[in-house]
C-alpha atoms as a PDB file:
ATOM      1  CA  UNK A   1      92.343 -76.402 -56.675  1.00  0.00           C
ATOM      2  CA  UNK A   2      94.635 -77.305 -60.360  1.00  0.00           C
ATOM      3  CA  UNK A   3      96.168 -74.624 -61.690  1.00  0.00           C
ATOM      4  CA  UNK A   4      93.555 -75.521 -64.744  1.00  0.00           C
ATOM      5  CA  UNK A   5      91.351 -74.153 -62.106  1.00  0.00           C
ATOM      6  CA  UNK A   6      92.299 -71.071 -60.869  1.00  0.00           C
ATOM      7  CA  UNK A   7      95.388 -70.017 -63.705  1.00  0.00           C
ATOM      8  CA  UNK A   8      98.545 -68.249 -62.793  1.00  0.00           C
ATOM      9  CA  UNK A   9      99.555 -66.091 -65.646  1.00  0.00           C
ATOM     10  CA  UNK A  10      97.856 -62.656 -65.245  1.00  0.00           C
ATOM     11  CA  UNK A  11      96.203 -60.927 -67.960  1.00  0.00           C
ATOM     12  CA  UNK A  12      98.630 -58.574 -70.465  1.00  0.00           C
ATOM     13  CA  UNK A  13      98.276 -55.025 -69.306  1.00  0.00           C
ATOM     14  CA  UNK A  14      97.937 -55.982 -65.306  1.00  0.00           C
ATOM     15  CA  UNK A  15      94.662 -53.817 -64.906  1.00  0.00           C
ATOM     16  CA  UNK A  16      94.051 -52.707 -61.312  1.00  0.00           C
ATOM     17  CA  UNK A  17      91.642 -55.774 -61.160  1.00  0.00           C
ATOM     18  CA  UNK A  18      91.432 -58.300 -63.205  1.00  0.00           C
ATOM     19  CA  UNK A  19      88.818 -61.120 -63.261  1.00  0.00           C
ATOM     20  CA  UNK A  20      88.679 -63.806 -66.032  1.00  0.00           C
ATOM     21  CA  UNK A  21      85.494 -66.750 -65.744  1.00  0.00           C
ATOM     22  CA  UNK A  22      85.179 -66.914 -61.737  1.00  0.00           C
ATOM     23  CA  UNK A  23      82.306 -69.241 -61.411  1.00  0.00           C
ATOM     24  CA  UNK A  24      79.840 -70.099 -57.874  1.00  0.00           C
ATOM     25  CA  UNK A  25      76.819 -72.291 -57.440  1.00  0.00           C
ATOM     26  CA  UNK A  26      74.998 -72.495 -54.324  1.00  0.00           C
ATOM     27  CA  UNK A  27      73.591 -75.978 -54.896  1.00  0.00           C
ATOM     28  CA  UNK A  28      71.530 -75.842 -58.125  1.00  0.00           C
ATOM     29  CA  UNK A  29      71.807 -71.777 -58.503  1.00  0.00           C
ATOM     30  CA  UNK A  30      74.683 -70.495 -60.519  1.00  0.00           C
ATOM     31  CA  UNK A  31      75.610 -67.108 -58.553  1.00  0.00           C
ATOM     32  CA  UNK A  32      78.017 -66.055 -61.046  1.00  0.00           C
ATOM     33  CA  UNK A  33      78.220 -67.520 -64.182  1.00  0.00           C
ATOM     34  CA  UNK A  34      81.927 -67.439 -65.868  1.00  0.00           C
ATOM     35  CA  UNK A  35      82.508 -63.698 -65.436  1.00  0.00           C
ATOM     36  CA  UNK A  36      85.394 -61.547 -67.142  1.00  0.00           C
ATOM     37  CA  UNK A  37      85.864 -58.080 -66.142  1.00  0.00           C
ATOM     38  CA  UNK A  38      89.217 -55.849 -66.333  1.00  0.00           C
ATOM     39  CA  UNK A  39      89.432 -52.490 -63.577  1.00  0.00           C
ATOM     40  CA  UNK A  40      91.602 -50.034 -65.250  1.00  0.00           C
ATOM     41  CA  UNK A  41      94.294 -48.764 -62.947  1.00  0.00           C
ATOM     42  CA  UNK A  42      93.317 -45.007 -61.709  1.00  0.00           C
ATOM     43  CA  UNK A  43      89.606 -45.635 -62.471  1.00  0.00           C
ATOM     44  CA  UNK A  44      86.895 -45.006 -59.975  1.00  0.00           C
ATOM     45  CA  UNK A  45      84.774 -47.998 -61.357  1.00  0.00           C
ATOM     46  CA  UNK A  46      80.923 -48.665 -60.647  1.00  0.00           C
ATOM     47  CA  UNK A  47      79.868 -52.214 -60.480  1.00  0.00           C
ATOM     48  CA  UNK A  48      76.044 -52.474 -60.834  1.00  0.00           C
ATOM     49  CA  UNK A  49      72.768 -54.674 -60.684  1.00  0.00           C
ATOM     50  CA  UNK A  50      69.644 -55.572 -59.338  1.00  0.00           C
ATOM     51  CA  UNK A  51      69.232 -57.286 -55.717  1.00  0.00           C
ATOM     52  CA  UNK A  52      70.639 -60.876 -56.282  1.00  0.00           C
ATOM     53  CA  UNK A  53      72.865 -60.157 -59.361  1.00  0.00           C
ATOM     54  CA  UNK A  54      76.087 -61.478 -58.304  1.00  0.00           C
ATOM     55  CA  UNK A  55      77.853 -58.519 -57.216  1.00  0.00           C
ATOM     56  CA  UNK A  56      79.176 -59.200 -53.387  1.00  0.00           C
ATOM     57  CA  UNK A  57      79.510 -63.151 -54.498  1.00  0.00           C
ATOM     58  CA  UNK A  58      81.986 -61.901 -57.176  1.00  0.00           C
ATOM     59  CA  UNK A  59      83.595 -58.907 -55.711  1.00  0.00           C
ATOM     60  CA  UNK A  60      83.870 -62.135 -52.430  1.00  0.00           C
ATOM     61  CA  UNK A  61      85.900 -63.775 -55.067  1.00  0.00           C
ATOM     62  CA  UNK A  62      87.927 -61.229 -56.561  1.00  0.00           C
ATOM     63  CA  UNK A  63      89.592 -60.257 -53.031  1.00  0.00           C
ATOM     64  CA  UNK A  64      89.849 -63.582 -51.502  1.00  0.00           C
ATOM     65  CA  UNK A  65      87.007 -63.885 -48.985  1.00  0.00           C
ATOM     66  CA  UNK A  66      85.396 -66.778 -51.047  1.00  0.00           C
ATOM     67  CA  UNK A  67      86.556 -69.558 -52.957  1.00  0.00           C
ATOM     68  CA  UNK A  68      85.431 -69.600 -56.595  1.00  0.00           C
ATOM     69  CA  UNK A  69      84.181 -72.992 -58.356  1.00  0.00           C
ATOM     70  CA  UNK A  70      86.682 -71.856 -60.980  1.00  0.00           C
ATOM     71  CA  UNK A  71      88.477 -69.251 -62.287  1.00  0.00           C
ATOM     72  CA  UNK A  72      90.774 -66.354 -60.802  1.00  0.00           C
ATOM     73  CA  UNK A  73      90.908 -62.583 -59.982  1.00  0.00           C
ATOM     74  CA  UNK A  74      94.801 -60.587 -60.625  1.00  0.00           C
ATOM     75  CA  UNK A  75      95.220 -57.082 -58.682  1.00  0.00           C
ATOM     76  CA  UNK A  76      98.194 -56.005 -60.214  1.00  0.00           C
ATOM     77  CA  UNK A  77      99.201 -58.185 -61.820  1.00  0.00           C
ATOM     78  CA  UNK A  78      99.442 -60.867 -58.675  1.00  0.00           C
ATOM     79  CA  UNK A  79      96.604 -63.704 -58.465  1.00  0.00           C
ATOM     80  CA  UNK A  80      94.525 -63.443 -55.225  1.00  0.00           C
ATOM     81  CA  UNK A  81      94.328 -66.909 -55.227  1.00  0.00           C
ATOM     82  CA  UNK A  82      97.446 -68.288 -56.404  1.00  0.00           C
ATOM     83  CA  UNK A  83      99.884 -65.373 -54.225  1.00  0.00           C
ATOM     84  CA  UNK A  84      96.887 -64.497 -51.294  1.00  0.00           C
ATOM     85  CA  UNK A  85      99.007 -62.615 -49.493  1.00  0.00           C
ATOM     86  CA  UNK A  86     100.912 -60.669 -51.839  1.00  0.00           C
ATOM     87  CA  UNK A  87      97.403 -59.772 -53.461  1.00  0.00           C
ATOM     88  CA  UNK A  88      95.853 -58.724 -50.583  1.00  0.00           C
ATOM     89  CA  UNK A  89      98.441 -56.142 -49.476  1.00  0.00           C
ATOM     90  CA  UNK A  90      97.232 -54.703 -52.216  1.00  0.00           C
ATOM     91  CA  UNK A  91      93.653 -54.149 -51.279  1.00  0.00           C
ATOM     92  CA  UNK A  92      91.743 -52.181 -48.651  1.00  0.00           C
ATOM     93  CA  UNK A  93      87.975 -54.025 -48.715  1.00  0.00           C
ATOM     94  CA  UNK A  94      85.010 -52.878 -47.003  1.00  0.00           C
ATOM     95  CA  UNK A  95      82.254 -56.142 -47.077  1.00  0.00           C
ATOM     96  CA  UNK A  96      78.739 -55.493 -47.073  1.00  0.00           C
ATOM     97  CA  UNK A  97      77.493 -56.880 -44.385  1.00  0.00           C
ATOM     98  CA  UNK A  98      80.896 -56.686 -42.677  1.00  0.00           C
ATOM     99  CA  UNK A  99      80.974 -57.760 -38.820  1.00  0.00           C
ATOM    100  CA  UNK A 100      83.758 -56.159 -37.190  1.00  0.00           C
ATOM    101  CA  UNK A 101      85.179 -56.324 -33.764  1.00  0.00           C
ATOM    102  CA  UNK A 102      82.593 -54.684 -31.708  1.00  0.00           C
ATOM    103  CA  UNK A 103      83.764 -54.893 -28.656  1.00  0.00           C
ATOM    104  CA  UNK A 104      86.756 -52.198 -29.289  1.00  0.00           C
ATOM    105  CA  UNK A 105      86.228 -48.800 -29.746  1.00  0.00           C
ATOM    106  CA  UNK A 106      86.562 -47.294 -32.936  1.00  0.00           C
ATOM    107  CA  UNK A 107      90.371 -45.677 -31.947  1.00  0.00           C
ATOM    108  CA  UNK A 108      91.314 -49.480 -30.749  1.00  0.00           C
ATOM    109  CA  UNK A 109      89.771 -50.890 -34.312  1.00  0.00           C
ATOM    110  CA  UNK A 110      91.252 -48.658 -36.728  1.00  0.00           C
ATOM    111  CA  UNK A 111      94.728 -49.468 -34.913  1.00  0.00           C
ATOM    112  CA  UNK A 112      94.514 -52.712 -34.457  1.00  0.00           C
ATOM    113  CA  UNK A 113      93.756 -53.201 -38.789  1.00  0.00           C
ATOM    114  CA  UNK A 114      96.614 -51.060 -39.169  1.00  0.00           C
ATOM    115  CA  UNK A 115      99.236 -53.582 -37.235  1.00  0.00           C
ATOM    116  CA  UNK A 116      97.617 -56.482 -38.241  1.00  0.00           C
ATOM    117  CA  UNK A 117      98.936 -55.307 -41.333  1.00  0.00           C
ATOM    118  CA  UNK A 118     102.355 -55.091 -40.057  1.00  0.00           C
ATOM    119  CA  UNK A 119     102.611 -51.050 -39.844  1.00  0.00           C
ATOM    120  CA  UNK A 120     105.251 -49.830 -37.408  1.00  0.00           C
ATOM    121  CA  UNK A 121     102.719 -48.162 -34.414  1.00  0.00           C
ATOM    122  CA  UNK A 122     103.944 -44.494 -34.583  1.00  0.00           C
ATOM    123  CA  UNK A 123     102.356 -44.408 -38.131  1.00  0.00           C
ATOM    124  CA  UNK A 124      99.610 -46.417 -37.756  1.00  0.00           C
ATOM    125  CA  UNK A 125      98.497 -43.673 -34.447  1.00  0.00           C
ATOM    126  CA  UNK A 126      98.932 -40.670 -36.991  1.00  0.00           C
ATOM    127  CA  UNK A 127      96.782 -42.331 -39.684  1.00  0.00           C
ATOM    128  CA  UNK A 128      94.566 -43.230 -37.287  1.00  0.00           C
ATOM    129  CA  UNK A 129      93.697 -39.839 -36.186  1.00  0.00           C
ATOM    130  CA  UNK A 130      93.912 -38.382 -39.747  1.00  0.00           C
ATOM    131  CA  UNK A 131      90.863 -40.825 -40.753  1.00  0.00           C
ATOM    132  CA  UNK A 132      88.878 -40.277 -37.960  1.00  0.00           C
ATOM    133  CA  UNK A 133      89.075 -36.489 -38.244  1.00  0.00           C
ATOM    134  CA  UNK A 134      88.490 -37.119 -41.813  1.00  0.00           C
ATOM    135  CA  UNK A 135      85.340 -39.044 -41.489  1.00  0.00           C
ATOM    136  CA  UNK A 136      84.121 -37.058 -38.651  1.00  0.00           C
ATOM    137  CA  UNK A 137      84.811 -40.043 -36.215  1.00  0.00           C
ATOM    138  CA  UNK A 138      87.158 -38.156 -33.707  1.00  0.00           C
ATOM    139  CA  UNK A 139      84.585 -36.894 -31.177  1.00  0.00           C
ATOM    140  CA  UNK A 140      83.455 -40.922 -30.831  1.00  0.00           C
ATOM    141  CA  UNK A 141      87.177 -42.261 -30.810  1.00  0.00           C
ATOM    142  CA  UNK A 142      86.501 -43.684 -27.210  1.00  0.00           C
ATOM    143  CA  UNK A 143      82.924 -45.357 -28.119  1.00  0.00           C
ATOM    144  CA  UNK A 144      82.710 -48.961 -28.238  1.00  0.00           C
ATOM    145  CA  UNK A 145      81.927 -49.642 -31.925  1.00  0.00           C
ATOM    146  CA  UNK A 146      78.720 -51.787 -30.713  1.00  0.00           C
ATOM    147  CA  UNK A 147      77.530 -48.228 -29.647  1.00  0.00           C
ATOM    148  CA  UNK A 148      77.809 -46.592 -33.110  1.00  0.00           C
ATOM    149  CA  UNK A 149      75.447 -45.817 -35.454  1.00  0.00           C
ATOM    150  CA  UNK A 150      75.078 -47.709 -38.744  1.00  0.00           C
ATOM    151  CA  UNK A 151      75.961 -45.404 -40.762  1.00  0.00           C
ATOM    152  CA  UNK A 152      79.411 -44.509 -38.638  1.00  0.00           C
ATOM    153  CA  UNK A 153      79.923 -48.411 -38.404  1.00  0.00           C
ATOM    154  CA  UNK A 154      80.451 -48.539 -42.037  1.00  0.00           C
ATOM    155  CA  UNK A 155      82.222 -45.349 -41.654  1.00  0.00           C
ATOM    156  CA  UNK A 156      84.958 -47.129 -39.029  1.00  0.00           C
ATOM    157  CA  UNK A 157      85.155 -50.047 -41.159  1.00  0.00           C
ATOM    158  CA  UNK A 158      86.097 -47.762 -44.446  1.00  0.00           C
ATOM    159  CA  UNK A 159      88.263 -46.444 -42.241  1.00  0.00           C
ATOM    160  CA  UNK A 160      90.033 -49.526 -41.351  1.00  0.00           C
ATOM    161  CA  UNK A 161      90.256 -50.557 -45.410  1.00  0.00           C
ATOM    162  CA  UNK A 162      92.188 -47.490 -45.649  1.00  0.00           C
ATOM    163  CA  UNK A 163      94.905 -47.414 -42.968  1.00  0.00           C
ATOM    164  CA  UNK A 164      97.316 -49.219 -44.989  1.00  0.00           C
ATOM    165  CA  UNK A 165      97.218 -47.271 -48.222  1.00  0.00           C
ATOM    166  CA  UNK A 166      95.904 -49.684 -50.564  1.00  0.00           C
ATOM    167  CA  UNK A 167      96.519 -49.668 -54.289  1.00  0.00           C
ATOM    168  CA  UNK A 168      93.125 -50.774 -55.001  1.00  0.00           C
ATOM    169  CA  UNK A 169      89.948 -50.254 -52.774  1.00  0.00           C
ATOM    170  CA  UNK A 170      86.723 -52.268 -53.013  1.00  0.00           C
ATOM    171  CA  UNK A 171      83.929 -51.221 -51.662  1.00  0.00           C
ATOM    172  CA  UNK A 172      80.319 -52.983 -51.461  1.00  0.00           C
ATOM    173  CA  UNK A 173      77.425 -50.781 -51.171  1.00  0.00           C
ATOM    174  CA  UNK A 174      79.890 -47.771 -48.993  1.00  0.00           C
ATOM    175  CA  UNK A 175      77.282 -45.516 -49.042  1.00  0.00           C
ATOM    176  CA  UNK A 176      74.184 -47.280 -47.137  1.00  0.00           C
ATOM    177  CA  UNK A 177      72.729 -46.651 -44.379  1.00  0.00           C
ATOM    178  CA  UNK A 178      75.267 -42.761 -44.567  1.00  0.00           C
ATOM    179  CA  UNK A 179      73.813 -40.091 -43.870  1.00  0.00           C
ATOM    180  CA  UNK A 180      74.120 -37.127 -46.778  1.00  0.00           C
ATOM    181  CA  UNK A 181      76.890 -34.960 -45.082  1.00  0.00           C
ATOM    182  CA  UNK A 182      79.130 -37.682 -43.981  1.00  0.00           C
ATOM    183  CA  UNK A 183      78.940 -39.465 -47.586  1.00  0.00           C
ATOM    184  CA  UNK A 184      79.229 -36.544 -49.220  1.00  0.00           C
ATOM    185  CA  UNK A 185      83.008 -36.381 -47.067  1.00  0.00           C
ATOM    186  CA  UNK A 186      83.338 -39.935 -48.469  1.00  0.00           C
ATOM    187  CA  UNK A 187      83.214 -39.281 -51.453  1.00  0.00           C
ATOM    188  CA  UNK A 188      85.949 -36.166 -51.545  1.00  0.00           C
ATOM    189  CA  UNK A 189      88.389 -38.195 -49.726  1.00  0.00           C
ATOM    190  CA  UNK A 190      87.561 -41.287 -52.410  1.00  0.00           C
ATOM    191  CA  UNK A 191      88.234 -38.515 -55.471  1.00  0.00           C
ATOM    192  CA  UNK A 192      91.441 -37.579 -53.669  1.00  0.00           C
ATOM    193  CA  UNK A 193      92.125 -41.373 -53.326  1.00  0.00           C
ATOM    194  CA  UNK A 194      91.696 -41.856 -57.166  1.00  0.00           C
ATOM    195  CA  UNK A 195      93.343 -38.868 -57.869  1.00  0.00           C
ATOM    196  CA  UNK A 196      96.303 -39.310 -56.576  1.00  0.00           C
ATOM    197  CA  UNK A 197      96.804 -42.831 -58.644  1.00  0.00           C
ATOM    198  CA  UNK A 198      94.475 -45.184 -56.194  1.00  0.00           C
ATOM    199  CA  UNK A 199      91.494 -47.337 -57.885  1.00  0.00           C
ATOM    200  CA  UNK A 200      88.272 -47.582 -56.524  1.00  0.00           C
ATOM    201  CA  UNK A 201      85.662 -49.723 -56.870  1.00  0.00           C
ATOM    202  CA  UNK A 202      82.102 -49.618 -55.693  1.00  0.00           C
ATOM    203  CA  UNK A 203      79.501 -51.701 -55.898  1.00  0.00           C
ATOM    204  CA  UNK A 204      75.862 -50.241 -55.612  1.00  0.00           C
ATOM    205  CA  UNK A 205      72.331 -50.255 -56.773  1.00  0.00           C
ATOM    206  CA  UNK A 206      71.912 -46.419 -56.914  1.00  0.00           C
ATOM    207  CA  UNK A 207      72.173 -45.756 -60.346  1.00  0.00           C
ATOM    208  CA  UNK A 208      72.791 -41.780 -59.899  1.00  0.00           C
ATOM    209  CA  UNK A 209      75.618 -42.246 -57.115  1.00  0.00           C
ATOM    210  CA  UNK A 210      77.147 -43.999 -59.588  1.00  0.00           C
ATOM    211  CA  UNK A 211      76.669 -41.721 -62.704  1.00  0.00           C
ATOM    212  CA  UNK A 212      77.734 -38.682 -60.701  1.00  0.00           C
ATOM    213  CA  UNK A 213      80.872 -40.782 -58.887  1.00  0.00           C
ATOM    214  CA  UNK A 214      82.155 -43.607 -61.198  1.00  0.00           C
ATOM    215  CA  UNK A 215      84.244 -42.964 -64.676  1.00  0.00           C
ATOM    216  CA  UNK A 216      83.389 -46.652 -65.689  1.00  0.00           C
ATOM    217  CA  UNK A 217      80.495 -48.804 -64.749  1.00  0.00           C
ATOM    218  CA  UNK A 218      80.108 -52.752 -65.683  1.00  0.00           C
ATOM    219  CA  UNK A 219      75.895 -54.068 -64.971  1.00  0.00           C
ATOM    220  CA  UNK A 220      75.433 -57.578 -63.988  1.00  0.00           C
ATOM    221  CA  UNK A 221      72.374 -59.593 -63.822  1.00  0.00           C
ATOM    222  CA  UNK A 222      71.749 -62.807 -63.123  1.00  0.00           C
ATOM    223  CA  UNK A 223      75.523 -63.924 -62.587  1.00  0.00           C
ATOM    224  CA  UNK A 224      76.225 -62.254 -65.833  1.00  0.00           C
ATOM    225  CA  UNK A 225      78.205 -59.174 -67.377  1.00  0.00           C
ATOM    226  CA  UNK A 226      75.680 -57.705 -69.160  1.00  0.00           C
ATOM    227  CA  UNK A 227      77.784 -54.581 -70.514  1.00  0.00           C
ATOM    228  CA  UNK A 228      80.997 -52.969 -69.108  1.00  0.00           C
ATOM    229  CA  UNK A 229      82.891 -49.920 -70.111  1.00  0.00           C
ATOM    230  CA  UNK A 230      82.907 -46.188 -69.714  1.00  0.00           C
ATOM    231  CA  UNK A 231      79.895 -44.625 -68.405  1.00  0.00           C
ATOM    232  CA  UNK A 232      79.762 -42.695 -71.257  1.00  0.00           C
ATOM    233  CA  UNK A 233      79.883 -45.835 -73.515  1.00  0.00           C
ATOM    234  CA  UNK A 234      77.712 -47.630 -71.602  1.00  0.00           C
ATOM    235  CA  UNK A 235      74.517 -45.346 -71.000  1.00  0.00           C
ATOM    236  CA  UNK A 236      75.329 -44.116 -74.896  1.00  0.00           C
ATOM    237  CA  UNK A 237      72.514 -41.492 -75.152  1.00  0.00           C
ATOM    238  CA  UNK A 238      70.469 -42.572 -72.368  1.00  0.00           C
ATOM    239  CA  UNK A 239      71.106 -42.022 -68.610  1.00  0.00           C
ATOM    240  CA  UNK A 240      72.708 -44.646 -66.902  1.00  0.00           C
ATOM    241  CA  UNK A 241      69.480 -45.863 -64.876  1.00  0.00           C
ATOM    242  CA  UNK A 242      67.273 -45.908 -68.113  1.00  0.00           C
ATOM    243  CA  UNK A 243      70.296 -48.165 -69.894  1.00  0.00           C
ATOM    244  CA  UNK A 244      70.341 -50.707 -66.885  1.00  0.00           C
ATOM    245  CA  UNK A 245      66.747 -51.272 -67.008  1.00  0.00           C
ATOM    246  CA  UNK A 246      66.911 -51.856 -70.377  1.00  0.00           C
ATOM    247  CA  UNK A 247      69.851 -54.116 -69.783  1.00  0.00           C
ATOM    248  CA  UNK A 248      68.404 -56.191 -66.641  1.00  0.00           C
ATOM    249  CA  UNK A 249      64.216 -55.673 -67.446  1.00  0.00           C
ATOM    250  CA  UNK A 250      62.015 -57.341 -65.665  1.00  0.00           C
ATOM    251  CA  UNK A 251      60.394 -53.562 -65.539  1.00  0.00           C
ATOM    252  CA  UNK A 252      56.871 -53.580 -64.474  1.00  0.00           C
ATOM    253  CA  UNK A 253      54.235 -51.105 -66.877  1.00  0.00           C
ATOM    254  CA  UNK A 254      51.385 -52.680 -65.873  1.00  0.00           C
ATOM    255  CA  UNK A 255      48.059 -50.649 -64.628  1.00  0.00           C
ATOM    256  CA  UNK A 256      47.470 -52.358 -61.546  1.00  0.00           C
ATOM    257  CA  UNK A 257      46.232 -51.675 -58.376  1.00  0.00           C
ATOM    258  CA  UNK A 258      43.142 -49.368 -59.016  1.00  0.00           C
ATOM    259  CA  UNK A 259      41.726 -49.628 -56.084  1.00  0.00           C
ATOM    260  CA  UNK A 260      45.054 -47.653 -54.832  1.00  0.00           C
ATOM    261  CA  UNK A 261      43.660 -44.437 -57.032  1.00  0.00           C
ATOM    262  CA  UNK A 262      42.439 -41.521 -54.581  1.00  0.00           C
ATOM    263  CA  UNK A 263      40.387 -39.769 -57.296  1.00  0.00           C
END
């Protein structure tokens, strides 16, 4: 693509993430419509929306897994699709929908993201066993990952986002298909991540996850940023789930279904 395409100056300030008018159309649909959003850096930041907003197409663009129509994504300052590799040392990514290498056991996976990344092996066999001890993976190091669970597949595959210490880590929807105690884990060790200078950012449907988790939210509808800020600025008075309806609509008061009534 022309550099008029996909620029290479990043934005002033170098926000953790920063993404100024990516564009896709699937044929005649427009998937994401000219989007700008900046991440702060040390922000744990919620990216929201109905089914079908845009979400995984952009947050597919913004870390290199799909080409835009136009526009580009910075993480740091570096453009993911002007310096891919630079930008995606960077970035620990956990796809929804992500198909892994089943076939390996969830020891064998976790080590074989960490030397694809070019980690020396002693380290990437400590790290190893830290995450799966922290994600309560240790007792099924030995199981063929086909075996597990869905909820300790997407467990594994956060795992493997995190063995190289990324600066940034996007996550689509982490928390499906986890059950309570194990995402309740998740989320202490993503606190500590952010904590300790990391930025995280999750994309989700769950509109209390998100309150309780995130210190900034952005909603997005219909290929669209619809508002984007602090939570606290962007609920205002309101909690966050009331202010996204309001945002998105398409809420339905009607009576219906009387026949449904028991008494």
């Amino acid at each position: 693509m022309s550099d008029s395409t996909h620029p290479h100056t990043p934005p002033v300030g170098a926000p953790a993430l920063a993404i100024r008018g990516l564009v896709k159309r699937f044929g005649d649909k427009t998937a994401v419509n000219g989007i700008n959003l900046d991440v702060p850096a040390g922000s744990f930041f919620g990216l929201v929306g109905p089914n079908g907003a845009g979400k995984t197409t952009s947050l597919s663009m913004a870390t290199g897994l799909l080409r835009p129509d136009a526009g580009d994504a910075w993480v740091h300052g570096t453009s993911v699709w002007g310096q891919p590799l630079e930008a995606k040392k960077l970035m620990g990514i956990l796809p929804d929908g992500v198909r892994l290498f089943d076939r390996l056991t969830g020891e064998q996976l976790v080590t074989y993201a960490g030397l694809l990344r070019g980690m020396d092996a002693d380290t990437v066999h400590e790290r190893t066993k830290d995450l799966l001890a922290a994600l309560d993976l240790a007792k099924d190091a030995g199981t063929l990952v086909v075996d597990y669970s869905a909820g300790m597949t997407k467990k594994i595959a956060l795992a493997s986002a995190l063995i190289h210490a990324p600066k940034v880590l996007v996550l689509d929807e982490p928390f499906e298909s986890v059950d309570p105690v194990s995402a309740a884990n998740i989320r202490d060790i993503l606190t500590d991540y952010v904590g300790s200078g990391g930025t995280v950012i999750v994309s989700s449907h769950v509109m209390d996850l998100v309150q309780r988790m995130c210190d900034h939210v952005a909603v997005i509808a219909g290929g669209n940023v619809l508002a984007a800020g602090t939570v606290d600025e962007v609920r205002g008075s309101e909690s966050l789930e009331d202010r996204f309806v309001q945002l998105v609509g398409g809420r339905n008061t009607s009576t219906g279904l009387a026949w449904l009534r028991t008494s």
